[in-house]
N, C-alpha and C. Protein backbone atom coordinates (compact mmCIF):
# COMPACT_ATOMS: atom_id res chain seq x y z
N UNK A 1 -7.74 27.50 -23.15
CA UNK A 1 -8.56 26.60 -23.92
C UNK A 1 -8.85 25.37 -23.05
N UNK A 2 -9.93 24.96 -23.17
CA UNK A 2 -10.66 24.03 -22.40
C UNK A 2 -10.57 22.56 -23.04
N UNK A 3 -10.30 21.39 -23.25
CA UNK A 3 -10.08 20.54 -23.85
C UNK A 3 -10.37 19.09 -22.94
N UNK A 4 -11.34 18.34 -23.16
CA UNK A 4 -11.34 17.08 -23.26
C UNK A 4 -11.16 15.70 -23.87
N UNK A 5 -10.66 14.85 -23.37
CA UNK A 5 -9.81 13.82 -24.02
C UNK A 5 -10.40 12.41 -23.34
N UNK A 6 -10.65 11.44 -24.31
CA UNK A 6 -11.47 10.37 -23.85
C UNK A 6 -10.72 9.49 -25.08
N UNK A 7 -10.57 8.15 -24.68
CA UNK A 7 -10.14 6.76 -25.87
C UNK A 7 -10.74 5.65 -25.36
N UNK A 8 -10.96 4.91 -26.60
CA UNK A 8 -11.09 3.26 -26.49
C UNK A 8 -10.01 3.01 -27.17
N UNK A 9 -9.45 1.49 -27.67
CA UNK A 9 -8.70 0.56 -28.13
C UNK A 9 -9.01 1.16 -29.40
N UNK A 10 -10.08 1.85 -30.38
CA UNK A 10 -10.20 1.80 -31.75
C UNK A 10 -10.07 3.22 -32.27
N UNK A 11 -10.60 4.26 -31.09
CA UNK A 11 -10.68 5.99 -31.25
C UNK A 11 -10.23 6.97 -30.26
N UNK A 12 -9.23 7.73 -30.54
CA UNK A 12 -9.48 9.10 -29.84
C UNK A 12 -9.82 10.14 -29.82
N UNK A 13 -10.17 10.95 -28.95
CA UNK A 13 -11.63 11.92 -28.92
C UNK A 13 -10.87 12.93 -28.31
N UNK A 14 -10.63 13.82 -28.92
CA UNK A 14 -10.45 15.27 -27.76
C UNK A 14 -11.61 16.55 -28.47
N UNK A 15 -12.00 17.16 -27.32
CA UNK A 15 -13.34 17.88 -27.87
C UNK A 15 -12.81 19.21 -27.09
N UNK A 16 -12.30 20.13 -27.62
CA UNK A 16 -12.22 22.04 -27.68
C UNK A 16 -13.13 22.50 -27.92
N UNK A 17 -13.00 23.49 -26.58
CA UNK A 17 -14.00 24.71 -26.19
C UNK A 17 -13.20 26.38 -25.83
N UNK A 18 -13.09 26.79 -27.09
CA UNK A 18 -12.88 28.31 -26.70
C UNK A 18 -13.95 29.19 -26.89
N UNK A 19 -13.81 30.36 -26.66
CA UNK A 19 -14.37 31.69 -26.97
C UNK A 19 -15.90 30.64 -27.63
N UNK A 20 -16.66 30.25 -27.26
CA UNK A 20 -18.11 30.03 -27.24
C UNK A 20 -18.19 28.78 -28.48
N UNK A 21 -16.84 28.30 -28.65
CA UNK A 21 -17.00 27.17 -29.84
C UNK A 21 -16.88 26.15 -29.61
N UNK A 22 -17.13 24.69 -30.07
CA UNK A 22 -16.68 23.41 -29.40
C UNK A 22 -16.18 23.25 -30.74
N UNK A 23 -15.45 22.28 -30.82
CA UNK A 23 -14.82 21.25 -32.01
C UNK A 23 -14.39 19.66 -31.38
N UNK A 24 -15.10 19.30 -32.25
CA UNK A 24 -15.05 17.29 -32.09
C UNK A 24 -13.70 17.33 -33.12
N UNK A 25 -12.72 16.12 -32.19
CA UNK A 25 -11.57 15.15 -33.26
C UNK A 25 -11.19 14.10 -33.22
N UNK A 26 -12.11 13.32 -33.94
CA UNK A 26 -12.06 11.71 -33.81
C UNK A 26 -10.99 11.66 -34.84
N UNK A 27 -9.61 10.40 -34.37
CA UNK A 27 -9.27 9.88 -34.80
C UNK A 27 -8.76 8.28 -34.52
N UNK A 28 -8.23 7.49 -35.22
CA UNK A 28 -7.90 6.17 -35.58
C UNK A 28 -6.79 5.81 -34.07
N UNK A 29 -7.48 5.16 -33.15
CA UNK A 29 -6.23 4.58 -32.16
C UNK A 29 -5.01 3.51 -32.93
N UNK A 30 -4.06 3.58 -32.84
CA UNK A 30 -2.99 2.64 -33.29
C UNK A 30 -3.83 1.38 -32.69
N UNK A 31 -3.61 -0.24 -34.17
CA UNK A 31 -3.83 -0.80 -33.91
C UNK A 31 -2.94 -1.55 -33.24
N UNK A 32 -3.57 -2.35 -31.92
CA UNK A 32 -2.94 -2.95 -30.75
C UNK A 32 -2.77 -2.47 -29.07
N UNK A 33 -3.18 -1.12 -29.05
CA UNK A 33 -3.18 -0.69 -27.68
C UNK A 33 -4.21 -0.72 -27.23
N UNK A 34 -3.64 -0.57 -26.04
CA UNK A 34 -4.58 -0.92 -24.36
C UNK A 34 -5.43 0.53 -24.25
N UNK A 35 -6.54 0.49 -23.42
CA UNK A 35 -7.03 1.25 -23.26
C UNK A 35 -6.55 2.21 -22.63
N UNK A 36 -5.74 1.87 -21.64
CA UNK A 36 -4.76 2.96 -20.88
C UNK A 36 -3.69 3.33 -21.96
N UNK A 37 -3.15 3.06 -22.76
CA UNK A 37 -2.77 3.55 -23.79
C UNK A 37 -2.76 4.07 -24.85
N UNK A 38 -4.14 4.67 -25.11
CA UNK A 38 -5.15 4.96 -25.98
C UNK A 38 -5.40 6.28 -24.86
N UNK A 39 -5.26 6.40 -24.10
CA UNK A 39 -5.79 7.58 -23.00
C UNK A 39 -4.69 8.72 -23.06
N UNK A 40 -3.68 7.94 -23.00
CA UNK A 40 -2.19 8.89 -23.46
C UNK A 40 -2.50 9.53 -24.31
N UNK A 41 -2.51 8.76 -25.77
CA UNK A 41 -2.28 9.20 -27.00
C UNK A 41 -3.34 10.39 -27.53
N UNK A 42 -4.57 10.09 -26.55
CA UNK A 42 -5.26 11.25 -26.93
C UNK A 42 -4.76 12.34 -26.20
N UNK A 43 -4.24 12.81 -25.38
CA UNK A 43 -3.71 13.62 -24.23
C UNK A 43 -2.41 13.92 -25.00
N UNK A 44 -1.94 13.14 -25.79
CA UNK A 44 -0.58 13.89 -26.50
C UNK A 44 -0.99 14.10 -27.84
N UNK A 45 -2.04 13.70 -28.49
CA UNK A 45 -2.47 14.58 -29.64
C UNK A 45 -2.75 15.72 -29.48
N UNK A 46 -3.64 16.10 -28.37
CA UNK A 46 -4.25 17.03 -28.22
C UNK A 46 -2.95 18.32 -28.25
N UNK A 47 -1.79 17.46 -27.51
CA UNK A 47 -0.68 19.02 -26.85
C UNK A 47 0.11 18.70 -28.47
N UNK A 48 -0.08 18.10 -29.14
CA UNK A 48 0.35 18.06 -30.79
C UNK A 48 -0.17 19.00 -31.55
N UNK A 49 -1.40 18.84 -31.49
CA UNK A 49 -2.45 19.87 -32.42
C UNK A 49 -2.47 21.08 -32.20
N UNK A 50 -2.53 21.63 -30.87
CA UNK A 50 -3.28 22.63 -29.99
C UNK A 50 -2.08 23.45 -29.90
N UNK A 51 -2.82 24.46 -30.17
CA UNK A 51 -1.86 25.83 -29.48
C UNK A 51 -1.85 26.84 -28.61
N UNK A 52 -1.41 27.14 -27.64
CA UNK A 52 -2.00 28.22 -26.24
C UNK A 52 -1.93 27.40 -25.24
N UNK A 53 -2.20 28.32 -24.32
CA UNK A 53 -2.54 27.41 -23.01
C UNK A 53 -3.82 26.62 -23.06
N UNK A 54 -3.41 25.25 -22.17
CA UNK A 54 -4.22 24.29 -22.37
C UNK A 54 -4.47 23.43 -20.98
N UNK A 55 -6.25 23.44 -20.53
CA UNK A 55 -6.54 22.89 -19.92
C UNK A 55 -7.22 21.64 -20.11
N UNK A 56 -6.55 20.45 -20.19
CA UNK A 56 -6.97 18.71 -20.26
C UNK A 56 -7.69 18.12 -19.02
N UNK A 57 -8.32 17.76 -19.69
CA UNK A 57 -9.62 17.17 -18.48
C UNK A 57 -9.28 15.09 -19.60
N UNK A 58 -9.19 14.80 -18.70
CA UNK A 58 -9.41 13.34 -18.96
C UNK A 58 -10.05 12.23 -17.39
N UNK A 59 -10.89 11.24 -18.38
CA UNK A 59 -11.28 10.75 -16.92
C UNK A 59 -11.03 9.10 -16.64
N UNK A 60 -9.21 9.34 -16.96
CA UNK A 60 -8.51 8.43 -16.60
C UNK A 60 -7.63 9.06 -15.67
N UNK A 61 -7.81 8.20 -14.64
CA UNK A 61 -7.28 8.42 -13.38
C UNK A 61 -5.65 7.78 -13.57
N UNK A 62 -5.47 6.76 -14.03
CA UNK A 62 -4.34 6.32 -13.90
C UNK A 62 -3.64 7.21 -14.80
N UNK A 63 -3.91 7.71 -16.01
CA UNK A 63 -3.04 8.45 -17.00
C UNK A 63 -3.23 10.03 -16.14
N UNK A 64 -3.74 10.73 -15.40
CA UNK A 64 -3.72 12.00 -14.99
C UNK A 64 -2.76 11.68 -13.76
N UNK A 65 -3.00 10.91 -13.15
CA UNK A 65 -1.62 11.07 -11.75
C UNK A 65 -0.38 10.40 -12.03
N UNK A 66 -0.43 9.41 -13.18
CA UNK A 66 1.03 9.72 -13.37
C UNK A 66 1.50 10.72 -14.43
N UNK A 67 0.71 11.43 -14.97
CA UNK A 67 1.46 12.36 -15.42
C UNK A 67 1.48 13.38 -14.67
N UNK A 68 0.38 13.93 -14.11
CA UNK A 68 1.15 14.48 -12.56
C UNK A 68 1.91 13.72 -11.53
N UNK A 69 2.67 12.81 -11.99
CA UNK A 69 3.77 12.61 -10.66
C UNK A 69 3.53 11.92 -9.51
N UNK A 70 1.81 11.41 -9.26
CA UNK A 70 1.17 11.59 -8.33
C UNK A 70 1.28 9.44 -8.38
N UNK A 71 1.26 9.10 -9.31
CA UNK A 71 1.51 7.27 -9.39
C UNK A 71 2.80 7.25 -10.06
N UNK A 72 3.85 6.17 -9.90
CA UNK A 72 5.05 6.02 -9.99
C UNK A 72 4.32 5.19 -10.87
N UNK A 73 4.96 5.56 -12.76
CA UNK A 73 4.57 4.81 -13.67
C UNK A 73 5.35 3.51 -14.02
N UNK A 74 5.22 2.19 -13.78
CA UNK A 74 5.84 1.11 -13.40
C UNK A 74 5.75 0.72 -15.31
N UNK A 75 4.91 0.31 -15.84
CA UNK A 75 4.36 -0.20 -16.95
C UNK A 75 5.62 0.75 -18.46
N UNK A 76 6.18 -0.54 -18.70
CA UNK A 76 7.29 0.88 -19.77
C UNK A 76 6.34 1.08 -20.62
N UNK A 77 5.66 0.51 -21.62
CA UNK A 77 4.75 1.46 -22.83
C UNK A 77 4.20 2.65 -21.79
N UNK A 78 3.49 2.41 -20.99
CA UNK A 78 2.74 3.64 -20.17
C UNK A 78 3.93 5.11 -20.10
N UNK A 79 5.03 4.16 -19.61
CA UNK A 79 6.32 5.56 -19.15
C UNK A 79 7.32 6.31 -19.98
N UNK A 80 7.02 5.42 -21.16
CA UNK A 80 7.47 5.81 -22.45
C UNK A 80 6.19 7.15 -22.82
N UNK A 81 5.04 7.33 -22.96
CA UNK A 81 4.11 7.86 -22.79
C UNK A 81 4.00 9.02 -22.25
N UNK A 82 4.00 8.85 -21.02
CA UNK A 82 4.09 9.88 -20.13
C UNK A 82 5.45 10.69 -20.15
N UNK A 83 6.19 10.34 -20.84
CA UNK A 83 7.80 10.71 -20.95
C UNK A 83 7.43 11.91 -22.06
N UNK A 84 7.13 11.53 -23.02
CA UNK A 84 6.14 12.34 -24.16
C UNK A 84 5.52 13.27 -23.76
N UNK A 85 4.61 12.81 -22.92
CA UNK A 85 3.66 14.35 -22.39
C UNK A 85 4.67 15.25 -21.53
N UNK A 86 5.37 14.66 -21.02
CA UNK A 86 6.13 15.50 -20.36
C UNK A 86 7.34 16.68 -21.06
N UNK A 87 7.45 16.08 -22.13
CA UNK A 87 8.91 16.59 -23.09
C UNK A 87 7.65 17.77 -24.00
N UNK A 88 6.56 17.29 -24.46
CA UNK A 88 5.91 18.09 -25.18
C UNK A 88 5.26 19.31 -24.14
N UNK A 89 5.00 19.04 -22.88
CA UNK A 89 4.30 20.27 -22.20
C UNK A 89 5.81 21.15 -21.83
N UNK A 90 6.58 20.59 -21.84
CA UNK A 90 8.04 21.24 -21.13
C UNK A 90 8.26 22.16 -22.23
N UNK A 91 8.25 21.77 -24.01
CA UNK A 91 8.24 22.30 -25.07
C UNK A 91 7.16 23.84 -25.24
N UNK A 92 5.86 23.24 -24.86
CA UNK A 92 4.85 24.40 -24.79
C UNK A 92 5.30 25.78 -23.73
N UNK A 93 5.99 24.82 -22.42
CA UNK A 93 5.94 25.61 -21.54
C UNK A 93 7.41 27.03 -22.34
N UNK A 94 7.60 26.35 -23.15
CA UNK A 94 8.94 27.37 -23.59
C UNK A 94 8.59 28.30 -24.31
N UNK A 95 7.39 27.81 -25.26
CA UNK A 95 6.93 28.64 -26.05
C UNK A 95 5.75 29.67 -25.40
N UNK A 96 5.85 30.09 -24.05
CA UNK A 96 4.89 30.59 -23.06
C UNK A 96 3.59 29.98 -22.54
N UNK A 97 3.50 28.64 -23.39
CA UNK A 97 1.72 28.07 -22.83
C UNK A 97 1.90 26.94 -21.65
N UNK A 98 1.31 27.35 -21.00
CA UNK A 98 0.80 26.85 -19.53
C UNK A 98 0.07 25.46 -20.39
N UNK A 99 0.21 24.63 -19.88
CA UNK A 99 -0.38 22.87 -19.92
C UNK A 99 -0.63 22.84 -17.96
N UNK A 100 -2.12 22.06 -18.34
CA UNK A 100 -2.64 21.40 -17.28
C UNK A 100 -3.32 19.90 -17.52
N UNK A 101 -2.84 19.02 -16.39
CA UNK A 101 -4.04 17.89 -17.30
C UNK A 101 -4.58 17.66 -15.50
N UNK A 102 -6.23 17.23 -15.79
CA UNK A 102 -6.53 17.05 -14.58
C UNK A 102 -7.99 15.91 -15.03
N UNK A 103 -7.60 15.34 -13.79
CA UNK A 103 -8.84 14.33 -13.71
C UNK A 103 -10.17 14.62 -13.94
N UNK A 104 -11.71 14.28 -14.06
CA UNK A 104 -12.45 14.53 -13.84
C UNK A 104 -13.30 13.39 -14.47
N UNK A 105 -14.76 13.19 -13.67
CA UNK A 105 -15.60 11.85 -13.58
C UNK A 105 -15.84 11.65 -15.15
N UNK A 106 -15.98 10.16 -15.41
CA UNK A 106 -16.24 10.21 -16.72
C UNK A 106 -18.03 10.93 -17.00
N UNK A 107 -18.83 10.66 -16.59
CA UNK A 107 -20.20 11.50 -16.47
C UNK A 107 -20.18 13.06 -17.22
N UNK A 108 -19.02 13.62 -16.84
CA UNK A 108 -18.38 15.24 -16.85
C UNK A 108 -17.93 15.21 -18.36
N UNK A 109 -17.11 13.82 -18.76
CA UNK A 109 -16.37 14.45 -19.63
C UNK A 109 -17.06 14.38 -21.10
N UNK A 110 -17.27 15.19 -21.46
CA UNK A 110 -17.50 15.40 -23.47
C UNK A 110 -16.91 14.63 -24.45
N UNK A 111 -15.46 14.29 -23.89
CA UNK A 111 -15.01 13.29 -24.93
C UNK A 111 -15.37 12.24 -24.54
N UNK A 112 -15.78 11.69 -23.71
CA UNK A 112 -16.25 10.29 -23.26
C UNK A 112 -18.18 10.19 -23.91
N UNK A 113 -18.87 11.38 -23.87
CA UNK A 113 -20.14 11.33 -24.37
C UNK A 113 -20.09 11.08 -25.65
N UNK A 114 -18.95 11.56 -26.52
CA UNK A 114 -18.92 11.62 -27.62
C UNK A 114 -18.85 10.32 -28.42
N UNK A 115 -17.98 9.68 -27.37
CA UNK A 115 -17.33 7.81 -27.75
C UNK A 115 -18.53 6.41 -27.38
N UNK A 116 -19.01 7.68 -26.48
CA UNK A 116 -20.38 6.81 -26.34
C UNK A 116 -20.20 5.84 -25.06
């Protein structure tokens, strides 16, 4: 399953594409977070909701390399966060589904067209 994930401070957006279907899911960002924190939360709704293997496209750079490992997450709300995605894909991975999250330009992404 194909899945994009996009936030502001007020909404998160993850937009699924299987077998020839899309589905939009706007919901309510917690009031008070940062935009980089709003990027998480859609990226851990999504591995909340979703079932199967799952490919995440988000086009936050800072939330895709540290959750790949790739930026040493300094910021505790952020690492508290990423601690989450990590415990929930480790969870999927038990139940046989493969989790991927990977960067890509915001231009590309669907949940970002969607947020406008």
């Amino acid at each position: 399953m194909i899945v994009y994930t996009d936030a502001s401070k007020k909404e998160l957006c993850v937009v699924v594409e299987q077998d020839g279907w899309e589905d939009v899911i706007i919901v309510p960002a917690p009031e008070g977070v940062t935009t980089n924190e709003a990027e998480y939360l859609a990226i851990l709704h999504a591995l909340e909701i979703l079932k199967g293997d799952l490919h995440i496209w988000s086009d936050s750079e800072l939330a895709v390399k540290q959750i790949n490992r790739e930026y040493h997450t300094k910021e505790k709300r952020l690492r508290v966060l990423a601690t989450q995605v990590w415990g929930k894909s480790k969870t999927r991975a038990s139940n046989g589904w493969e989790t991927t999250v990977s960067w890509l330009p915001r231009e590309e992404n669907k949940a970002g067209k969607v947020l406008g």
